[in-house]
N, C-alpha and C. Protein backbone atom coordinates (compact mmCIF):
# COMPACT_ATOMS: atom_id res chain seq x y z
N UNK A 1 20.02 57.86 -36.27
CA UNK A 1 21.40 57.39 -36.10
C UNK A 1 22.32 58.55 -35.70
N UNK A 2 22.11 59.49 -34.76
CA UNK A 2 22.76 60.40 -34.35
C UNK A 2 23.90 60.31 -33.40
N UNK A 3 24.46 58.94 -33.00
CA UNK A 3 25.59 58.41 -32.97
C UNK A 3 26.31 57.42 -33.87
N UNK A 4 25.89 57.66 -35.01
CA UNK A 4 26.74 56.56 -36.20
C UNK A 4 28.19 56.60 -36.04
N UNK A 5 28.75 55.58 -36.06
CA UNK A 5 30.27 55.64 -36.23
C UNK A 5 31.09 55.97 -34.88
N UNK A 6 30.37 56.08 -33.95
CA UNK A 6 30.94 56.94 -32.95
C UNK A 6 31.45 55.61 -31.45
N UNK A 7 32.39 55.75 -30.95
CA UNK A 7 32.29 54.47 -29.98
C UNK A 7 31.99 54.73 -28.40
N UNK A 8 31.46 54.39 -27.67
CA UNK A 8 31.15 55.10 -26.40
C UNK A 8 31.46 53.30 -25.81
N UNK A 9 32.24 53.89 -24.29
CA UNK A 9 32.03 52.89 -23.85
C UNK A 9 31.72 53.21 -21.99
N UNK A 10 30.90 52.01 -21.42
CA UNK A 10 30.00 51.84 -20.70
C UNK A 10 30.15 51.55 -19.30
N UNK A 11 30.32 51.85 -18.50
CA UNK A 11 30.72 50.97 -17.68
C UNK A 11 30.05 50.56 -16.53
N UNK A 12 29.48 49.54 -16.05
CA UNK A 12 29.00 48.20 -15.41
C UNK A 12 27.67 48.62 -16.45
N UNK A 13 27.76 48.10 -17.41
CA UNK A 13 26.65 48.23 -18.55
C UNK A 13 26.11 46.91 -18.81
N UNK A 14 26.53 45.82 -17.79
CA UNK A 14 25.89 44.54 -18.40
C UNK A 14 24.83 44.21 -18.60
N UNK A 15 23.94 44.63 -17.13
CA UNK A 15 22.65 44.80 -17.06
C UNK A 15 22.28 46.24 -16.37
N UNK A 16 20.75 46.48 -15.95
CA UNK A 16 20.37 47.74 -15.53
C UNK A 16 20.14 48.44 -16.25
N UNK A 17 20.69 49.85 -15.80
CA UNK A 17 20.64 51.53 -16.39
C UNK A 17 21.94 51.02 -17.13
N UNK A 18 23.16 51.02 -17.15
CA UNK A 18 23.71 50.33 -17.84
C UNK A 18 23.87 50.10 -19.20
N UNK A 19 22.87 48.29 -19.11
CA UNK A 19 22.75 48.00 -20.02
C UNK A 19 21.98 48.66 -20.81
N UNK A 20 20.76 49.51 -20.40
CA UNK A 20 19.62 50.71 -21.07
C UNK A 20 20.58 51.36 -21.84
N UNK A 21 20.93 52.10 -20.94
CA UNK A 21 22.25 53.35 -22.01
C UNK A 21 23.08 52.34 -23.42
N UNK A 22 23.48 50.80 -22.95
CA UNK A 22 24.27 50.86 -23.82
C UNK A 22 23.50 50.58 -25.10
N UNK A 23 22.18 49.47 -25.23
CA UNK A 23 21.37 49.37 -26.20
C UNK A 23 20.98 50.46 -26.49
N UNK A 24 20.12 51.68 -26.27
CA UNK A 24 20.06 53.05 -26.42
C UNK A 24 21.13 53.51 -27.14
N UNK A 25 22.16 53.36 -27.16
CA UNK A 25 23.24 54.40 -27.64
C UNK A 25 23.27 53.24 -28.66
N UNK A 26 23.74 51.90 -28.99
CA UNK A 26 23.97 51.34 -30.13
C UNK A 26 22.60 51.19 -31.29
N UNK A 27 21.18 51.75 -30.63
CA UNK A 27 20.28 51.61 -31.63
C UNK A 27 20.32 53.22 -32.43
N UNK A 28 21.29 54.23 -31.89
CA UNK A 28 21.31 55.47 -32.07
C UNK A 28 22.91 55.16 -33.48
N UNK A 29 23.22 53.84 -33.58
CA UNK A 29 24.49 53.46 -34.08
C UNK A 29 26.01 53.41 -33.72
N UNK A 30 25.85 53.66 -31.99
CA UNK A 30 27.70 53.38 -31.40
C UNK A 30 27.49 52.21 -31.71
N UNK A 31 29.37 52.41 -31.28
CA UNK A 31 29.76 50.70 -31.05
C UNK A 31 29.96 51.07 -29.59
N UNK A 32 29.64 49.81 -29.43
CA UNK A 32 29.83 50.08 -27.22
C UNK A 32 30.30 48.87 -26.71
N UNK A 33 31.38 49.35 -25.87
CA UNK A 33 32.14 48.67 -25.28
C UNK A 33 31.31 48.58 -23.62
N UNK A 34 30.61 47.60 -23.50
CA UNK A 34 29.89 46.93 -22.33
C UNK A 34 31.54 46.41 -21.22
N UNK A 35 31.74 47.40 -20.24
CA UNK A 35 32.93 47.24 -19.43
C UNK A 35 32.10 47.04 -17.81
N UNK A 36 32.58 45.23 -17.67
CA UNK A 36 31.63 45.08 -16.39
C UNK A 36 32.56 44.50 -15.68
N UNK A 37 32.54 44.23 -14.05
CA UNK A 37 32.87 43.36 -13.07
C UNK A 37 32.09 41.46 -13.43
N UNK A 38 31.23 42.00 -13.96
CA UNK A 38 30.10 40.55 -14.49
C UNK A 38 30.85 40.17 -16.03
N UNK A 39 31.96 39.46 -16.26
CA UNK A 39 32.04 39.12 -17.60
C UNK A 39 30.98 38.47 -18.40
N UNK A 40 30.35 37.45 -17.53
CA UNK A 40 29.39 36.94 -18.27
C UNK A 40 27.92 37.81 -18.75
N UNK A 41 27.87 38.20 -17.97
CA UNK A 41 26.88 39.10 -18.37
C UNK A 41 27.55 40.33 -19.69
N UNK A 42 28.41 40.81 -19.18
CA UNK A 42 28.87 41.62 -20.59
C UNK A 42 29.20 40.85 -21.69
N UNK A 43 29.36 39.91 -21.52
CA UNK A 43 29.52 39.47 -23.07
C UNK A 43 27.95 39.08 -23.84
N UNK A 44 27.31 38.70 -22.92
CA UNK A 44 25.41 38.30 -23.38
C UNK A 44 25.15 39.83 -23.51
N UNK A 45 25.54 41.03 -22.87
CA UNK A 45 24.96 42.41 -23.51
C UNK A 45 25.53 42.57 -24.84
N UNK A 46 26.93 42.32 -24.67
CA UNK A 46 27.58 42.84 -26.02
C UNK A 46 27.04 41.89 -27.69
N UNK A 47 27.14 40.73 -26.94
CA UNK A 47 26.22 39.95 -28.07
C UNK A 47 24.47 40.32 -28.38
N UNK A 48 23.82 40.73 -27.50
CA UNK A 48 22.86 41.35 -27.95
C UNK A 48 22.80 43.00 -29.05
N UNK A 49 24.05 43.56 -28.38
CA UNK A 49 24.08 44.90 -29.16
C UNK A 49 24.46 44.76 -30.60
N UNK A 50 25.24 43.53 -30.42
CA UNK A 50 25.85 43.06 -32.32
C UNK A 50 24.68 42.87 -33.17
N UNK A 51 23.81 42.18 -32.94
CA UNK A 51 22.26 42.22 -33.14
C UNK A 51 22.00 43.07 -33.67
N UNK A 52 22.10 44.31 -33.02
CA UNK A 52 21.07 45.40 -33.72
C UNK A 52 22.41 46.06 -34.58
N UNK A 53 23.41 45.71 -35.12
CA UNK A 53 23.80 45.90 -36.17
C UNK A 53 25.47 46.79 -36.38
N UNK A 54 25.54 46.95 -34.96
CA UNK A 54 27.04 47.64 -34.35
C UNK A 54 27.86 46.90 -33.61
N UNK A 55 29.20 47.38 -34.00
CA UNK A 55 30.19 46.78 -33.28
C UNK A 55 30.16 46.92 -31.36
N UNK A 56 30.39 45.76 -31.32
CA UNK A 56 30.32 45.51 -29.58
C UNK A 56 31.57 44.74 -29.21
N UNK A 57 32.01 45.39 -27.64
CA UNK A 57 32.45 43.95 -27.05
C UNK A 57 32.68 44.40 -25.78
N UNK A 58 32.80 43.39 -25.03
CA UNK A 58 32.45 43.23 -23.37
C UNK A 58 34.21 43.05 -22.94
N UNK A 59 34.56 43.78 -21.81
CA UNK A 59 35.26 43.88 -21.35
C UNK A 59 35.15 43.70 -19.65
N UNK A 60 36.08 42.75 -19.11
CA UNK A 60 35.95 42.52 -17.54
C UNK A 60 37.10 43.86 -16.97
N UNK A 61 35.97 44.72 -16.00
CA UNK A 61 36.50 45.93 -15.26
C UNK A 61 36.09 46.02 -14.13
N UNK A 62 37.25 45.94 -13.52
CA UNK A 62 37.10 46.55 -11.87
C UNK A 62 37.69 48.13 -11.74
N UNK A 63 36.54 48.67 -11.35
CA UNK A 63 36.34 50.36 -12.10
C UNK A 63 37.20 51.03 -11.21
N UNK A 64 37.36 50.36 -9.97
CA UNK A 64 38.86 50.89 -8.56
C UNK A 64 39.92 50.34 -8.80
N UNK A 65 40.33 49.35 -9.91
CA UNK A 65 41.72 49.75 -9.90
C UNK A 65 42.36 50.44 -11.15
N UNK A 66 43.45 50.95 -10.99
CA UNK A 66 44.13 51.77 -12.06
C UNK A 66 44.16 50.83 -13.01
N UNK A 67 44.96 49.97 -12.84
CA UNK A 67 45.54 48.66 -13.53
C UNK A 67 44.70 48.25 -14.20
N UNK A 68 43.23 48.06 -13.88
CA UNK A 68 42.48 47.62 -15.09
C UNK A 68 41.52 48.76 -15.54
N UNK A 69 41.46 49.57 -14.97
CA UNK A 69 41.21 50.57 -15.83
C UNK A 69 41.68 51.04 -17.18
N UNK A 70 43.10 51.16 -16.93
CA UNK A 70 44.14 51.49 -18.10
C UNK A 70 44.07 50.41 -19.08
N UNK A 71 43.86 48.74 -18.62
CA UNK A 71 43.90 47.87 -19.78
C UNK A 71 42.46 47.91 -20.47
N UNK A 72 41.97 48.51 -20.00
CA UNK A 72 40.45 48.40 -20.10
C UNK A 72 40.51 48.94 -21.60
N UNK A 73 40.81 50.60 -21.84
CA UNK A 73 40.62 51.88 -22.12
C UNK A 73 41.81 51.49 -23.41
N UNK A 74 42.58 50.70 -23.19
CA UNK A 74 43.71 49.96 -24.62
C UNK A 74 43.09 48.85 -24.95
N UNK A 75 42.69 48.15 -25.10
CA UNK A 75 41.71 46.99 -25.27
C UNK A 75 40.66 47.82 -25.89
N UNK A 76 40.18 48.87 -25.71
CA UNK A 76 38.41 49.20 -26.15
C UNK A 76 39.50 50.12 -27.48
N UNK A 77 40.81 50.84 -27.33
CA UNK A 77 41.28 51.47 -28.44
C UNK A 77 41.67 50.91 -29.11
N UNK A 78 42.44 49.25 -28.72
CA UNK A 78 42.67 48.66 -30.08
C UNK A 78 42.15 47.96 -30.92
N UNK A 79 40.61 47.61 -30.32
CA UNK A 79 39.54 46.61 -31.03
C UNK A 79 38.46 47.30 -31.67
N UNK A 80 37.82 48.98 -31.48
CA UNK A 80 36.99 49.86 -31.49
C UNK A 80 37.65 50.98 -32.30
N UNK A 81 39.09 51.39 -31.74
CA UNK A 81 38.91 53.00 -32.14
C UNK A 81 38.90 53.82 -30.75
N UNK A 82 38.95 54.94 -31.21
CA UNK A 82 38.65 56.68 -30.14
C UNK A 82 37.86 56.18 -29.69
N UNK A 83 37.99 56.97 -28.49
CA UNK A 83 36.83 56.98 -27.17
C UNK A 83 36.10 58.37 -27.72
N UNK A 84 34.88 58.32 -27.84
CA UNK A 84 34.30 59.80 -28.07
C UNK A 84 33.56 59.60 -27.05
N UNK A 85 32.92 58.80 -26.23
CA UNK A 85 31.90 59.04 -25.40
C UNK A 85 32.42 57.69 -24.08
N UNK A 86 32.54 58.10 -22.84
CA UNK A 86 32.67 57.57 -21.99
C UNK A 86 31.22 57.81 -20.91
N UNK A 87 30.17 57.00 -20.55
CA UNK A 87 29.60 56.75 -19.64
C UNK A 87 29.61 55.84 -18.40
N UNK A 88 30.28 56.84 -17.50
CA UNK A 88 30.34 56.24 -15.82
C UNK A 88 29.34 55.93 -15.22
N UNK A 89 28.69 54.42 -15.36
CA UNK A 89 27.23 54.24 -14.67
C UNK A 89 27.60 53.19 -13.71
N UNK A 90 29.12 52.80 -13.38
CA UNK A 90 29.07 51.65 -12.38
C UNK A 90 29.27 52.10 -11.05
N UNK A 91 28.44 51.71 -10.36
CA UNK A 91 27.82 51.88 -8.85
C UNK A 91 27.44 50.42 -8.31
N UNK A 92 27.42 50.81 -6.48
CA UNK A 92 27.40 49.55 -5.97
C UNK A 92 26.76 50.21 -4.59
N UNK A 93 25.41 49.83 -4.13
CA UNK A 93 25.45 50.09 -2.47
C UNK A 93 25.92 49.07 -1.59
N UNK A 94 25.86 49.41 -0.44
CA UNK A 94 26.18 48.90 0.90
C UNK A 94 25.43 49.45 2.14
N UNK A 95 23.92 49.34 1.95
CA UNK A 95 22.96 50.37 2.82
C UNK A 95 23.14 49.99 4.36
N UNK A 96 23.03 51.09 5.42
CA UNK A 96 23.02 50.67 6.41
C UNK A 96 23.45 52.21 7.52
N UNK A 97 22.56 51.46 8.46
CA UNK A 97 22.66 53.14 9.25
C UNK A 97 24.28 53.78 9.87
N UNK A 98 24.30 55.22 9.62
CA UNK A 98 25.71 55.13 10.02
C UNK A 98 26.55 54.38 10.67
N UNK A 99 25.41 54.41 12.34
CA UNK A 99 26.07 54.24 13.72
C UNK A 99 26.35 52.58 13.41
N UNK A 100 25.86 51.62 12.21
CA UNK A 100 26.59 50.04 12.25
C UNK A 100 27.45 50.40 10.84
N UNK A 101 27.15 51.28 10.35
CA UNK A 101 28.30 51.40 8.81
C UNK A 101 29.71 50.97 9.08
N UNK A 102 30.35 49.42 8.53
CA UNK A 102 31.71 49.45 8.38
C UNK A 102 32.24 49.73 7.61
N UNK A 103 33.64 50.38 8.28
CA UNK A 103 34.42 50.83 7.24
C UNK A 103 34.93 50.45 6.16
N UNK A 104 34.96 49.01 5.74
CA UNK A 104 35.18 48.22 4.36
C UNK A 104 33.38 48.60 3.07
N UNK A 105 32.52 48.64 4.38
CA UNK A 105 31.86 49.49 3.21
C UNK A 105 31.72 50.77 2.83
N UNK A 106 31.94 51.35 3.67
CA UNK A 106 32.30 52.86 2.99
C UNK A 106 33.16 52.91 2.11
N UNK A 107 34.07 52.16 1.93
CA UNK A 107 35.24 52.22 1.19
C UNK A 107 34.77 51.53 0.15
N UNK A 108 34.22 50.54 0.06
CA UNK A 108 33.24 49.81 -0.92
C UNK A 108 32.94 50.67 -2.13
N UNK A 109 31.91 51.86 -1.59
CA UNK A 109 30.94 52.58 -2.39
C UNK A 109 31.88 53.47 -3.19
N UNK A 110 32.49 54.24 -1.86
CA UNK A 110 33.28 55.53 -2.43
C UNK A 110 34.58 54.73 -3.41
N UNK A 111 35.30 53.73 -3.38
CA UNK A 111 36.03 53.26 -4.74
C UNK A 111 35.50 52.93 -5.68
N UNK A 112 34.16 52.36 -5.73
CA UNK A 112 33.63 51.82 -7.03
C UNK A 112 33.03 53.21 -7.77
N UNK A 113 31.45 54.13 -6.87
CA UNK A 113 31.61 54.81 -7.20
C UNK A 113 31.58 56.18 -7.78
N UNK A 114 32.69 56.45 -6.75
CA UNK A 114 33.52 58.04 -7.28
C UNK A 114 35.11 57.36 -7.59
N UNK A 115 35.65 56.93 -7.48
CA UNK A 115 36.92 56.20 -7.63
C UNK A 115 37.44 55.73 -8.64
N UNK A 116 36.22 55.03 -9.04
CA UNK A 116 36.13 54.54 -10.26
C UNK A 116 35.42 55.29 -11.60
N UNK A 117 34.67 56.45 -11.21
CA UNK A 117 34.56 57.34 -12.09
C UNK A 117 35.69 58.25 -12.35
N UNK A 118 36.25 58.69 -11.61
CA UNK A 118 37.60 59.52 -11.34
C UNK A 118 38.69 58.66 -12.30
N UNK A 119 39.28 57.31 -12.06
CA UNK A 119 39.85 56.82 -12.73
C UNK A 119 39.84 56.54 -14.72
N UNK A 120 37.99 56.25 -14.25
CA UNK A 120 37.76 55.89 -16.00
C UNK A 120 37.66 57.64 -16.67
N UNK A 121 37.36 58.42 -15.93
CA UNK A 121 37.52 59.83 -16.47
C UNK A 121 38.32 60.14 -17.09
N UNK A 122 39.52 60.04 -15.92
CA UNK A 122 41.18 60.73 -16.06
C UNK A 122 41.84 59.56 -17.45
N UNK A 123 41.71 58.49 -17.67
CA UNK A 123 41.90 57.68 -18.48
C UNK A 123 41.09 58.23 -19.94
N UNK A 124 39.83 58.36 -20.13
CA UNK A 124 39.46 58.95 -21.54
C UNK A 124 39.67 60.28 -21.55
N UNK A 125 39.79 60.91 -20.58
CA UNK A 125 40.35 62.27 -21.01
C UNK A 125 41.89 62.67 -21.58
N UNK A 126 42.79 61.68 -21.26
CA UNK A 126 43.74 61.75 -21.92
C UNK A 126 43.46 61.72 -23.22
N UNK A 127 42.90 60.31 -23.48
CA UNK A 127 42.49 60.09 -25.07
C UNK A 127 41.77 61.35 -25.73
N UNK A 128 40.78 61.71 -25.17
CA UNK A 128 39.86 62.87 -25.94
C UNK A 128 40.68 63.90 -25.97
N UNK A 129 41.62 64.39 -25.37
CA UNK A 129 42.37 65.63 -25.67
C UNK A 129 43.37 65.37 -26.48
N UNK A 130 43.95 63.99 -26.81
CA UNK A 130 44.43 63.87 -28.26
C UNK A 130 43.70 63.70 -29.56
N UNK A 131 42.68 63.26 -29.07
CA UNK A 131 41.54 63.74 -30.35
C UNK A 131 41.01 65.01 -30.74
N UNK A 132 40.95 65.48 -29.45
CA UNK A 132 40.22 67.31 -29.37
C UNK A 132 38.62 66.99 -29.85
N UNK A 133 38.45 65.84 -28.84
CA UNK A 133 36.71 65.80 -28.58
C UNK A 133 36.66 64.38 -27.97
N UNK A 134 35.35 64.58 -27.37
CA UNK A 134 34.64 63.64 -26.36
C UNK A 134 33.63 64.03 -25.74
N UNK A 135 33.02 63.30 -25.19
CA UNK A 135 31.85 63.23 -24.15
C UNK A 135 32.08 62.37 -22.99
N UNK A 136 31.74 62.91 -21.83
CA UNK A 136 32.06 62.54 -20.87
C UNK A 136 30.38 62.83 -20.05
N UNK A 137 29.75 61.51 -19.67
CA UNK A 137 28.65 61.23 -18.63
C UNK A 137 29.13 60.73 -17.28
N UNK A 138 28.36 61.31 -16.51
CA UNK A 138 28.09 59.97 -15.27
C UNK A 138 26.93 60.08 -14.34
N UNK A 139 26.50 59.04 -14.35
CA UNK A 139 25.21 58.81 -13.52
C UNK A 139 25.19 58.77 -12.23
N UNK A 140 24.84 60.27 -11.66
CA UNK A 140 24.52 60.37 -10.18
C UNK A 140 23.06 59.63 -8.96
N UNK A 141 22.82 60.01 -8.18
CA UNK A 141 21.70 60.15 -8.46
C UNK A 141 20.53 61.22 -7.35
N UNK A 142 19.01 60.62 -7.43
CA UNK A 142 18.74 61.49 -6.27
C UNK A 142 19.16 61.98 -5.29
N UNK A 143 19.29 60.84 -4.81
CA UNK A 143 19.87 60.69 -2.70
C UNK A 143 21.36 62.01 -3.28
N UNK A 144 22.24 62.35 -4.11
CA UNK A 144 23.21 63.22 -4.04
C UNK A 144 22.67 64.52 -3.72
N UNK A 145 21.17 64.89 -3.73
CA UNK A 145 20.59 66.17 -3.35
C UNK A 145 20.01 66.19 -2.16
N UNK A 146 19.09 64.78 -1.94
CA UNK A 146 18.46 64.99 -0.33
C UNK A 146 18.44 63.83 0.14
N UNK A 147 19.84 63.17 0.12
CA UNK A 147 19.86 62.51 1.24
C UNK A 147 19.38 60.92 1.34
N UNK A 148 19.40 59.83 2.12
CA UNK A 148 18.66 58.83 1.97
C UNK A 148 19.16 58.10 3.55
N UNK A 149 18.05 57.86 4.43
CA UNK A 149 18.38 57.09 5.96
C UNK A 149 19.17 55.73 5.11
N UNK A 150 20.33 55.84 5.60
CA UNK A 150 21.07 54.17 5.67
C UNK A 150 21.88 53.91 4.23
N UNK A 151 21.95 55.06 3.93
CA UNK A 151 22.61 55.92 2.28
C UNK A 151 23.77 56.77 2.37
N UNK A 152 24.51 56.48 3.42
CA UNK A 152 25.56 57.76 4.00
C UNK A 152 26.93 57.78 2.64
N UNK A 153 27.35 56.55 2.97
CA UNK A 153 28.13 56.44 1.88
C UNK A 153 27.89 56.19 0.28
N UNK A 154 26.81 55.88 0.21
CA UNK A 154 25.94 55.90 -1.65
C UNK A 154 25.83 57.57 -1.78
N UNK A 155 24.91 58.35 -1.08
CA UNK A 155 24.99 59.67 -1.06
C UNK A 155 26.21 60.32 -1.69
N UNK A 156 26.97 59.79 -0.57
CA UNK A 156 28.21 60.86 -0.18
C UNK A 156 28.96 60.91 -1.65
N UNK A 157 29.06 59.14 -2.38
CA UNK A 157 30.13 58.65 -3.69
C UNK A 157 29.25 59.93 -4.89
N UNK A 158 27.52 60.12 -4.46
CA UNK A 158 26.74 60.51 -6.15
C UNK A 158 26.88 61.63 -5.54
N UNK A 159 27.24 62.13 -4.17
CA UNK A 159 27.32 63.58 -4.31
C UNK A 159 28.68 64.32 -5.14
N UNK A 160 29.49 63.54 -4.25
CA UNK A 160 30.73 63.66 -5.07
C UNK A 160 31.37 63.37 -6.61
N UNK A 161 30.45 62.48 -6.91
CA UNK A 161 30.00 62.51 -8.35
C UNK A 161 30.12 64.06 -8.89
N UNK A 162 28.83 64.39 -9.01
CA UNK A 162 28.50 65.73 -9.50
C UNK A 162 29.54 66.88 -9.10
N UNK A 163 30.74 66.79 -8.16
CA UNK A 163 31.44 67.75 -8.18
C UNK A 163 32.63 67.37 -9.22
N UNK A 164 32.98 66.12 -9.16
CA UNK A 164 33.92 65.92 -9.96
C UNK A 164 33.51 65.79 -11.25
N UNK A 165 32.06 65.94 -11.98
CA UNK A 165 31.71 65.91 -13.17
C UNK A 165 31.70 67.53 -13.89
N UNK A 166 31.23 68.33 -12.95
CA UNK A 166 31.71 69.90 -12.71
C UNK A 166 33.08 70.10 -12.87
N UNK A 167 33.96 69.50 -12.64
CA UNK A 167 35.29 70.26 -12.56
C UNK A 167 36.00 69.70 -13.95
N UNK A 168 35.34 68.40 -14.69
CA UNK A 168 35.90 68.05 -15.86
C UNK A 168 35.31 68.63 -16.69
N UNK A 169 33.86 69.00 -16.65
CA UNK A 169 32.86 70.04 -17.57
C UNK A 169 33.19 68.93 -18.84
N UNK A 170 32.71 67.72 -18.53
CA UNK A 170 32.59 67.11 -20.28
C UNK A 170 30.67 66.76 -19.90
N UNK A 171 29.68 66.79 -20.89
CA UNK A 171 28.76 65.92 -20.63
C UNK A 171 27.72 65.30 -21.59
N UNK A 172 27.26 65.79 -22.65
CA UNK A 172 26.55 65.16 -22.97
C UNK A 172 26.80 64.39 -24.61
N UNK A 173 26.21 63.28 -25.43
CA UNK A 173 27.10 62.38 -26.23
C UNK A 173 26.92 63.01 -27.56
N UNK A 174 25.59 63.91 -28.03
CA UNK A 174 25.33 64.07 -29.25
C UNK A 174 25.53 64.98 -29.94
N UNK A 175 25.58 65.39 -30.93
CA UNK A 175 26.14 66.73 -31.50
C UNK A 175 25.29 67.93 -30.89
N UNK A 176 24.01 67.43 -31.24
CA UNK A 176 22.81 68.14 -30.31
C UNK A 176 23.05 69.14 -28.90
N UNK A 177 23.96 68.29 -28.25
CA UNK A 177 24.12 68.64 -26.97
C UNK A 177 26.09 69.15 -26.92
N UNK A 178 26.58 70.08 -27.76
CA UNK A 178 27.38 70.34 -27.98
C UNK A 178 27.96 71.61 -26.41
N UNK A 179 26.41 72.13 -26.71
CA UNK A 179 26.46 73.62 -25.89
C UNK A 179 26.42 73.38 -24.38
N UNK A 180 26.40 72.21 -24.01
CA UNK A 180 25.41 71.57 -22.18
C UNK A 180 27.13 71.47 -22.19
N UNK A 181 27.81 71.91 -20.78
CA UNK A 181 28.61 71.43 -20.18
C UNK A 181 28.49 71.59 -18.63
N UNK A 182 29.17 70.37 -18.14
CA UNK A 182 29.41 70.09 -16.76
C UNK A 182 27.80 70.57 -15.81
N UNK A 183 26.99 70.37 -16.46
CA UNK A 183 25.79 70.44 -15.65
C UNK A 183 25.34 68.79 -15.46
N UNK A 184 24.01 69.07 -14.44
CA UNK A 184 23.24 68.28 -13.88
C UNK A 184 21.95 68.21 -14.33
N UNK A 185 21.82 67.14 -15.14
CA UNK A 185 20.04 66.74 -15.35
C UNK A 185 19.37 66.35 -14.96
N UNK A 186 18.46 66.44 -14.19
CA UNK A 186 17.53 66.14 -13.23
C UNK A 186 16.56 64.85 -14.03
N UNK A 187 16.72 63.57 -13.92
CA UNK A 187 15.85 62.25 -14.92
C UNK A 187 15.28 61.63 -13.58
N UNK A 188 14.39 62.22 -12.69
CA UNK A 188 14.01 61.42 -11.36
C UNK A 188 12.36 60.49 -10.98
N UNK A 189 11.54 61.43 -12.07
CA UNK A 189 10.47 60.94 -11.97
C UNK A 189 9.54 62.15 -11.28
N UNK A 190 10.40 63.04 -10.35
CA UNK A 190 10.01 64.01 -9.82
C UNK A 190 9.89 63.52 -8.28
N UNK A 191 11.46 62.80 -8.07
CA UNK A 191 11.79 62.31 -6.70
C UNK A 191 12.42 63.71 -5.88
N UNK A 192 12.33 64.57 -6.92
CA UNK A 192 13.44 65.60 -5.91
C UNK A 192 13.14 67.06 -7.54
N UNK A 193 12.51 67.98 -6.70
CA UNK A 193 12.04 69.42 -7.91
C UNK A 193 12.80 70.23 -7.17
């Protein structure tokens, strides 16, 4: 139980990597706030996490706009408590080779997300610096190191990821991992050494 008591919340955690992290972190004892574009689905995660014996609840978030970002992040403080742990896992592709890439999808990727990590960041970091602690994740991924044909803009959002996770230097949730800041963990399978 090396997150007892502690609240982390999730975002597009309904299903996926996601939902992994958020059961993972509530069998470790958070309460997790499952924050999705899919209400229905976040509320069937969040009702599963009550299950294993922690406070849950599902929140509908569209991770590009301010506006619900901010209600998001008051809603998870007035039903939960402190943010100690924020994980940015909501992402979206739009694959396709540059030379037909439209511009509503580029814009697609890069708001949901880097946009939307940037937003839910700058939002718990307020909170954690009135606490004077937090954790701050976000899930990049391979293609941000080498690339992917028809990946220009998925690339470009997880490359940019990792710079803006660098410049906030928050990262990992457990006491354990007190000393790790603003680095990159390599979890690929050994898609990229």
């Amino acid at each position: 139980m090396r997150l007892k008591d502690r609240n982390a919340f999730i975002t597009g955690a309904a299903q996926g990597i996601g939902k992994s992290i958020a059961m993972g972190m509530a069998r470790e004892g958070a309460n997790v706030a499952i924050a999705d574009i899919n209400i229905e689905s976040a509320e069937e995660t969040a009702q599963e996490i009550k299950e294993l014996g922690v406070n849950s609840l599902a929140i509908k978030l569209d991770v590009s706009s301010q506006e619900d970002v901010a209600k998001a992040f008051s809603t998870f403080t007035d039903k939960l408590g402190p943010v100690d742990i924020l994980v940015n896992n909501a992402g979206i592709t739009r694959d396709t080779l540059l030379m037909r890439m439209k511009e509503e999808d580029w814009d697609a990727v890069i708001n949901i997300n880097l946009k939307g990590t940037f937003l839910c960041s700058k939002e718990a970091v307020k909170l954690m610096a009135k606490q004077r602690q937090g954790k701050i994740i976000s899930i990049s991924s391979v293609v941000a190191f080498m690339g992917n044909p028809g990946q220009a803009n998925y690339s470009a959002s997880k490359a940019g990821l990792i710079g803006l996770t660098k410049t906030i230097a928050k990262f990992l949730s457990s006491a354990e991992a007190d000393y790790i800041t603003g680095q990159v963990i390599h979890v690929n399978g050994g898609m990229y050494m």
